[in-house]
C-alpha atoms as a PDB file:
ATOM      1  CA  UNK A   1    -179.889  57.244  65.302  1.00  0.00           C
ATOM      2  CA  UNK A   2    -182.952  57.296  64.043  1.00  0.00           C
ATOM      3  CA  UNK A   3    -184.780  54.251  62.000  1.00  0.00           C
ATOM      4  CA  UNK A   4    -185.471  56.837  58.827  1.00  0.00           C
ATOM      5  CA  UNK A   5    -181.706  58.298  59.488  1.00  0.00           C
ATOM      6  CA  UNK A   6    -180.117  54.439  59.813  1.00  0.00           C
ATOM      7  CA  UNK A   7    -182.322  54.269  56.488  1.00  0.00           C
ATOM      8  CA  UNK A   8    -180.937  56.837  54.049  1.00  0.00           C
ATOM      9  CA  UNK A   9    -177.720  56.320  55.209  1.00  0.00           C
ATOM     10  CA  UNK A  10    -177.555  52.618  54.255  1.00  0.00           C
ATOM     11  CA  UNK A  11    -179.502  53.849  50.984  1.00  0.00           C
ATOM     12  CA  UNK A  12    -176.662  56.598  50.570  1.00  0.00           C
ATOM     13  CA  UNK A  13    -173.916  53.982  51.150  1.00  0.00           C
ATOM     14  CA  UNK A  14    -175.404  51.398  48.790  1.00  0.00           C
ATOM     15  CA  UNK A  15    -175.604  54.572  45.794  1.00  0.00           C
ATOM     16  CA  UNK A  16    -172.174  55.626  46.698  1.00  0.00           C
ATOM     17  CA  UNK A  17    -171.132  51.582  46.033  1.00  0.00           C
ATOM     18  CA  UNK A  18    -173.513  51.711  42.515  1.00  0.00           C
ATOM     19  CA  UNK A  19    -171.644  54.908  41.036  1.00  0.00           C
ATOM     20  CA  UNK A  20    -168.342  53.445  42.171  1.00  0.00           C
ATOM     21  CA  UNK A  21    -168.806  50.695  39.823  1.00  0.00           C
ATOM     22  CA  UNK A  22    -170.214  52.598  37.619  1.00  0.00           C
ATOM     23  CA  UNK A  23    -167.064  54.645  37.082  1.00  0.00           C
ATOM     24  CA  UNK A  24    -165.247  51.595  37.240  1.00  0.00           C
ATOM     25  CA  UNK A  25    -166.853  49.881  34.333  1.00  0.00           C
ATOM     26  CA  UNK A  26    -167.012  53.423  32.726  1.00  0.00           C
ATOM     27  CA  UNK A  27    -163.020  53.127  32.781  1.00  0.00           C
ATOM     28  CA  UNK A  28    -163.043  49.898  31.878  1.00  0.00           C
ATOM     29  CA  UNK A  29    -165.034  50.302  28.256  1.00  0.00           C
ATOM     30  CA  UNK A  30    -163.040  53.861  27.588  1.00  0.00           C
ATOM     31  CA  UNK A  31    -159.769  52.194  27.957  1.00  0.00           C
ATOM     32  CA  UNK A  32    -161.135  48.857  25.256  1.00  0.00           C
ATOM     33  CA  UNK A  33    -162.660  51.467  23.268  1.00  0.00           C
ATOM     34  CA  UNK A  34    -158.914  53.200  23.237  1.00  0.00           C
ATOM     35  CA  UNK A  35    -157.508  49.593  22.033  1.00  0.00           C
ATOM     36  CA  UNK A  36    -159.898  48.816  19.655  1.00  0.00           C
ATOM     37  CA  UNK A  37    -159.546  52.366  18.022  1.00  0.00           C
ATOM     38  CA  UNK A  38    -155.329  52.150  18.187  1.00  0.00           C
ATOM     39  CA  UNK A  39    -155.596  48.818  16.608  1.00  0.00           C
ATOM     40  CA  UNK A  40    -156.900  50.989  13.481  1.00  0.00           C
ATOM     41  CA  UNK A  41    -154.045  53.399  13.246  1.00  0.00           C
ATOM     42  CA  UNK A  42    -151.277  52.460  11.003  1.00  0.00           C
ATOM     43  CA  UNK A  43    -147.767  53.901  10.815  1.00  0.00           C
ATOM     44  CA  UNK A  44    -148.213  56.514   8.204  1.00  0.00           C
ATOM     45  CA  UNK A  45    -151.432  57.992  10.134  1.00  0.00           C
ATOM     46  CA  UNK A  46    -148.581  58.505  12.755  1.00  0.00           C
ATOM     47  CA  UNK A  47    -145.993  59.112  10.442  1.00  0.00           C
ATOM     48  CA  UNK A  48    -148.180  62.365   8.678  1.00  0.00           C
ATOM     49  CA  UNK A  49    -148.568  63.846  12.602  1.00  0.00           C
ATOM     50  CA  UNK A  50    -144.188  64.019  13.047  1.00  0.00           C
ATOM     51  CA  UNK A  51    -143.880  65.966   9.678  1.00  0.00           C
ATOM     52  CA  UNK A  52    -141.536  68.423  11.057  1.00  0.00           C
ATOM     53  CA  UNK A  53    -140.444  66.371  13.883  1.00  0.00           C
ATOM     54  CA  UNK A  54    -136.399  64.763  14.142  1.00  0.00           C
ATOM     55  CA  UNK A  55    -136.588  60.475  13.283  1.00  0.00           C
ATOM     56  CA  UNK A  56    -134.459  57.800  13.559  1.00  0.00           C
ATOM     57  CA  UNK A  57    -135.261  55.446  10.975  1.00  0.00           C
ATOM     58  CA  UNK A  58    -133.598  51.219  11.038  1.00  0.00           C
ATOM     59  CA  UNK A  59    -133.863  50.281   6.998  1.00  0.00           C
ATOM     60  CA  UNK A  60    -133.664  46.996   5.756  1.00  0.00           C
ATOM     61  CA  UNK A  61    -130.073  46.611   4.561  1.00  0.00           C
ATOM     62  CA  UNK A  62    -129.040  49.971   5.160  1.00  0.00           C
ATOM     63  CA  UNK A  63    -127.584  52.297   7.930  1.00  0.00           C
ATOM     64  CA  UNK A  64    -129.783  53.713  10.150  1.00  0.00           C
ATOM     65  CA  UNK A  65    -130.664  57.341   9.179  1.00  0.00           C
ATOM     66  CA  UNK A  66    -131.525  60.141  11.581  1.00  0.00           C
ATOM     67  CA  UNK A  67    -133.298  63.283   9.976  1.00  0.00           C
ATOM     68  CA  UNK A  68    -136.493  65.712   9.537  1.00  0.00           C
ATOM     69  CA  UNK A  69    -139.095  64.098   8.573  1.00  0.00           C
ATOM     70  CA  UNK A  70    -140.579  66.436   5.270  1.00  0.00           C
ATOM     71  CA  UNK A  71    -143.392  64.907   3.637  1.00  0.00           C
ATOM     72  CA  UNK A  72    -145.015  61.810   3.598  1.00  0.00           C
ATOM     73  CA  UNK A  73    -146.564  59.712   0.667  1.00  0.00           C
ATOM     74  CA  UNK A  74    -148.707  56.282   0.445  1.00  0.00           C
ATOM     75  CA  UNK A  75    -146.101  54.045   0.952  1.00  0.00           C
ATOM     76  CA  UNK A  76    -142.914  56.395   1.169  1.00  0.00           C
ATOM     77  CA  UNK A  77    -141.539  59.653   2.757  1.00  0.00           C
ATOM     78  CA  UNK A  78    -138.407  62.193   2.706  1.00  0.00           C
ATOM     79  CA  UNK A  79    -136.080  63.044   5.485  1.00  0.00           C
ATOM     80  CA  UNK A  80    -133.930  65.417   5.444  1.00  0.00           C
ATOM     81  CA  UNK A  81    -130.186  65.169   7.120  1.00  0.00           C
ATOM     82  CA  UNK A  82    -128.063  67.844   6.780  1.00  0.00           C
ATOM     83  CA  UNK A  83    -127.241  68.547   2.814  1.00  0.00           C
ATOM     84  CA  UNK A  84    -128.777  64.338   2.191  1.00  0.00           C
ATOM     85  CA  UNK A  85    -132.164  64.114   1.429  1.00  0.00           C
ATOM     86  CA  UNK A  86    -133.685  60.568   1.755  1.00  0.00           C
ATOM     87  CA  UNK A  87    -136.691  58.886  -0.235  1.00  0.00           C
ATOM     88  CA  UNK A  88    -137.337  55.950   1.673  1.00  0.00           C
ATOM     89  CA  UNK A  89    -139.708  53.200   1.406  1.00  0.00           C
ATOM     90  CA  UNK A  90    -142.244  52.370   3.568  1.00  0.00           C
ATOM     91  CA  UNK A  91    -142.190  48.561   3.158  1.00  0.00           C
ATOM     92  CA  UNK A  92    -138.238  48.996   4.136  1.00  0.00           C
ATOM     93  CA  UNK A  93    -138.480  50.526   7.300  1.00  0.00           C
ATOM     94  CA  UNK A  94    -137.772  47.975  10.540  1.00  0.00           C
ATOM     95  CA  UNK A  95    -138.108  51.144  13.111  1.00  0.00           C
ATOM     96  CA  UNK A  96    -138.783  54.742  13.563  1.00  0.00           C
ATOM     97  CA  UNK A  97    -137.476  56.694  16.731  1.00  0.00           C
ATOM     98  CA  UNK A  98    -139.172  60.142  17.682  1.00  0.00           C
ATOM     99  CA  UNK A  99    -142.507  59.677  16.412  1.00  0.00           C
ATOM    100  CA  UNK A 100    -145.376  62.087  17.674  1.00  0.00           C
ATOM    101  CA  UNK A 101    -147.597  59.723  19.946  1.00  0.00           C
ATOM    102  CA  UNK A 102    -150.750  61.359  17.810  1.00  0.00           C
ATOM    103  CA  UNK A 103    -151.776  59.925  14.294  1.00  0.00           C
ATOM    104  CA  UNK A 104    -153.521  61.870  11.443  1.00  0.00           C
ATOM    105  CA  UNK A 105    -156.683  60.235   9.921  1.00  0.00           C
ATOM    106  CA  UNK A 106    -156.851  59.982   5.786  1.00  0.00           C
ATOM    107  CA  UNK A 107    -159.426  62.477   5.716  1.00  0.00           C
ATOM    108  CA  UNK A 108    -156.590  65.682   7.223  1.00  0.00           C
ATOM    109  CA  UNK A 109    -154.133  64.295   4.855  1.00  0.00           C
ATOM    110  CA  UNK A 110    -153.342  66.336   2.177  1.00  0.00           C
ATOM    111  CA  UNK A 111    -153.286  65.472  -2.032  1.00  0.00           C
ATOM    112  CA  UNK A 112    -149.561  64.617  -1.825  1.00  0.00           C
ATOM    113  CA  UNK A 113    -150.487  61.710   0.664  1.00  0.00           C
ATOM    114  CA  UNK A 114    -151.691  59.815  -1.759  1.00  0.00           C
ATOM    115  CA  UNK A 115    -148.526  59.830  -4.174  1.00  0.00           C
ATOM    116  CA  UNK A 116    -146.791  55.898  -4.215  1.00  0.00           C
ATOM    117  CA  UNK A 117    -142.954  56.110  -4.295  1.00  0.00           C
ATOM    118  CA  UNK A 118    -143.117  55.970  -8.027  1.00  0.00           C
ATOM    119  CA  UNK A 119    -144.241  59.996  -8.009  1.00  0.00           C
ATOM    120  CA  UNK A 120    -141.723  60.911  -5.869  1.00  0.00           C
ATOM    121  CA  UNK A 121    -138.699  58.825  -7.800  1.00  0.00           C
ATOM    122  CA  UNK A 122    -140.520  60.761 -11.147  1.00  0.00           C
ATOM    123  CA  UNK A 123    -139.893  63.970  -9.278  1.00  0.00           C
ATOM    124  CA  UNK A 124    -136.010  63.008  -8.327  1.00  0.00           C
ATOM    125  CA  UNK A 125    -135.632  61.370 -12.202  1.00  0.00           C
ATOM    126  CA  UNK A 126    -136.207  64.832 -13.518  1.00  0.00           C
ATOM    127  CA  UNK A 127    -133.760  67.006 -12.083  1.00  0.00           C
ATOM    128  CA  UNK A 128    -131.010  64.305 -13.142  1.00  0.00           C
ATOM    129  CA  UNK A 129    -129.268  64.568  -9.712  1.00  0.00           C
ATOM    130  CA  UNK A 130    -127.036  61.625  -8.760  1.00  0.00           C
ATOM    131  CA  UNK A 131    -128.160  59.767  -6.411  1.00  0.00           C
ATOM    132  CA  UNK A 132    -127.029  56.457  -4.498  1.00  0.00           C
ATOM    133  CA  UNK A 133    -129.831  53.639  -4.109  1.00  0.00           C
ATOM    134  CA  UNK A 134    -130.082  51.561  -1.226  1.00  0.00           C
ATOM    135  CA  UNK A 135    -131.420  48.026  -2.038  1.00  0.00           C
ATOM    136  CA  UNK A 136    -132.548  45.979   1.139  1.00  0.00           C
ATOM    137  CA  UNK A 137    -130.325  43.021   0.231  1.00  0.00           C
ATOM    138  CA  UNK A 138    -127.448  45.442   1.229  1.00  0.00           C
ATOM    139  CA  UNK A 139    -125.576  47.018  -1.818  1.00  0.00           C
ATOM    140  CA  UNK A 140    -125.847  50.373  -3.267  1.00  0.00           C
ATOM    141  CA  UNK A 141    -125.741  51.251  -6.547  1.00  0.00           C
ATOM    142  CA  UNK A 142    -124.869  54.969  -7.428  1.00  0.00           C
ATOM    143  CA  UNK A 143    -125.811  56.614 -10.582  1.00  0.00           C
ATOM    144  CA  UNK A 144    -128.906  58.970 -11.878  1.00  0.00           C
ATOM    145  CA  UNK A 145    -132.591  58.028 -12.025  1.00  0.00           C
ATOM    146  CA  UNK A 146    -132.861  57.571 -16.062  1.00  0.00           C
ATOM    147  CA  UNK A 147    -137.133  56.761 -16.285  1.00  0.00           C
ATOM    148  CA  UNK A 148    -139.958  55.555 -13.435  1.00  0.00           C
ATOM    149  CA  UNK A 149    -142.140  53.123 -14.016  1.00  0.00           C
ATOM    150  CA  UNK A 150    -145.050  51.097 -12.936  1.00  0.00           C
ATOM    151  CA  UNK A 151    -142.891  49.057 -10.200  1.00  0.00           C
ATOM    152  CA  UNK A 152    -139.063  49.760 -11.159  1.00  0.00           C
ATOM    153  CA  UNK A 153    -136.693  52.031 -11.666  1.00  0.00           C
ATOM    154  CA  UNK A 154    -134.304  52.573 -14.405  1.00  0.00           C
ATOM    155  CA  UNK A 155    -130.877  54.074 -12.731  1.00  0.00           C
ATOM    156  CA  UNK A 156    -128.100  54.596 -15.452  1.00  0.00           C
ATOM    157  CA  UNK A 157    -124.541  53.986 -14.007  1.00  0.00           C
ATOM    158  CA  UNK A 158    -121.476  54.669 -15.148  1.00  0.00           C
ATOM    159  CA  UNK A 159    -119.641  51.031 -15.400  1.00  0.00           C
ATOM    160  CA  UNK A 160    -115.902  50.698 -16.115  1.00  0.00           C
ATOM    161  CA  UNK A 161    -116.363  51.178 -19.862  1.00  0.00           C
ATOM    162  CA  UNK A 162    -117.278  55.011 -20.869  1.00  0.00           C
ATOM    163  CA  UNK A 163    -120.800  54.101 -21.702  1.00  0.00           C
ATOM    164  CA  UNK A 164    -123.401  54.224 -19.283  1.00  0.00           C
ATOM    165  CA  UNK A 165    -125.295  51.040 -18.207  1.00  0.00           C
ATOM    166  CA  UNK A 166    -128.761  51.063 -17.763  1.00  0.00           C
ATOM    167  CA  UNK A 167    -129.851  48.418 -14.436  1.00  0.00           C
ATOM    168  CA  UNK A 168    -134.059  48.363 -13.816  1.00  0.00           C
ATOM    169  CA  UNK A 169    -134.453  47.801 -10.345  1.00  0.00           C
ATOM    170  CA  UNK A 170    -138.455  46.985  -8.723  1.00  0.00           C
ATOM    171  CA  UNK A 171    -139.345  48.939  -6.323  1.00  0.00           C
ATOM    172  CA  UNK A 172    -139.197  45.916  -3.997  1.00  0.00           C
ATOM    173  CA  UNK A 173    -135.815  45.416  -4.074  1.00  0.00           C
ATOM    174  CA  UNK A 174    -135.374  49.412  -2.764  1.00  0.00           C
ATOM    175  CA  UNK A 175    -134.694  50.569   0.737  1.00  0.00           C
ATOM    176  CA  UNK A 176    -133.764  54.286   0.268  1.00  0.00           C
ATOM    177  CA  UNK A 177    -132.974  56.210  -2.643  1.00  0.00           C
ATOM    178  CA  UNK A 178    -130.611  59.018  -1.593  1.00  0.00           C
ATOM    179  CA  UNK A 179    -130.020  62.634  -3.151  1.00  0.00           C
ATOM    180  CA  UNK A 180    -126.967  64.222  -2.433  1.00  0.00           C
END
């Protein structure tokens, strides 16, 4: 082999070894780049992508619910299993099964994304359906959504006496609110 040839390839060699760690620390910075851009995604970015998808949900103080997920609010959203349909509360949840592995950004999110729980209960309080409250300490109260505000609930239930009693609930105390 020639001194020139011996040359180049030694030159080639050393080129192949600089783009070889180039790639490498290439791959390196994509995948911290990755992590540092997951660590901004929050559960209702992934939560809007499943609309339409089958969850399992774990709620504080509740049974575990398993339905289609339907819409999705600031800090609530509605599943749908069989004839139920569930509000639940964001703050509630422990776990979600079957959630698309992409997320949706704010700015693809549609008007009803920004709705808090207290539009959606407004929405449930009007038709005057009876519906059975989940509170994360465990107990359910059943009864109709009387009037919404700020952070409660007003849910009129029929006690033992024929008059119906009138129990404000914050929206902290609530898991789920279910419609049957």
């Amino acid at each position: 082999m020639r001194w020139e040839e011996h040359l180049f390839a030694v030159f080639d060699d050393l080129e192949q070894q600089a783009d070889g760690l180039a790639l490498v620390e290439r791959d390196t910075e994509v995948a911290e780049l990755a992590r540092a851009g997951y660590a901004e995604v929050d559960l209702v970015a992934r939560l809007h992508a499943s609309v339409g998808a089958d969850v399992g949900v774990d709620l504080a103080g509740c049974d575990a619910v398993r339905g289609r997920l339907c819409r999705v609010g600031s800090d609530w959203f509605l599943l749908a299993a069989g004839p139920l349909e569930w509000i639940v509360r964001l703050p509630a949840v422990m776990s979600v099964r079957g959630l698309s592995e992409r997320a949706l950004g704010p700015e693809a999110r549609g008007l009803g994304a920004r709705l808090g729980l207290g539009s959606a209960l407004r929405r449930v309080a009007e038709g005057r359906h009876e519906v059975v409250l989940h509170r994360i300490d465990g107990r359910r109260v059943e009864g109709v959504l009387a009037r919404v505000g700020a952070d409660f609930v007003e849910l009129s239930v029929r006690a033992e006496q024929a008059a119906p009693v009138t129990a404000a609930v914050p929206f902290g105390a609530v898991a789920a609110v279910c419609r049957r």
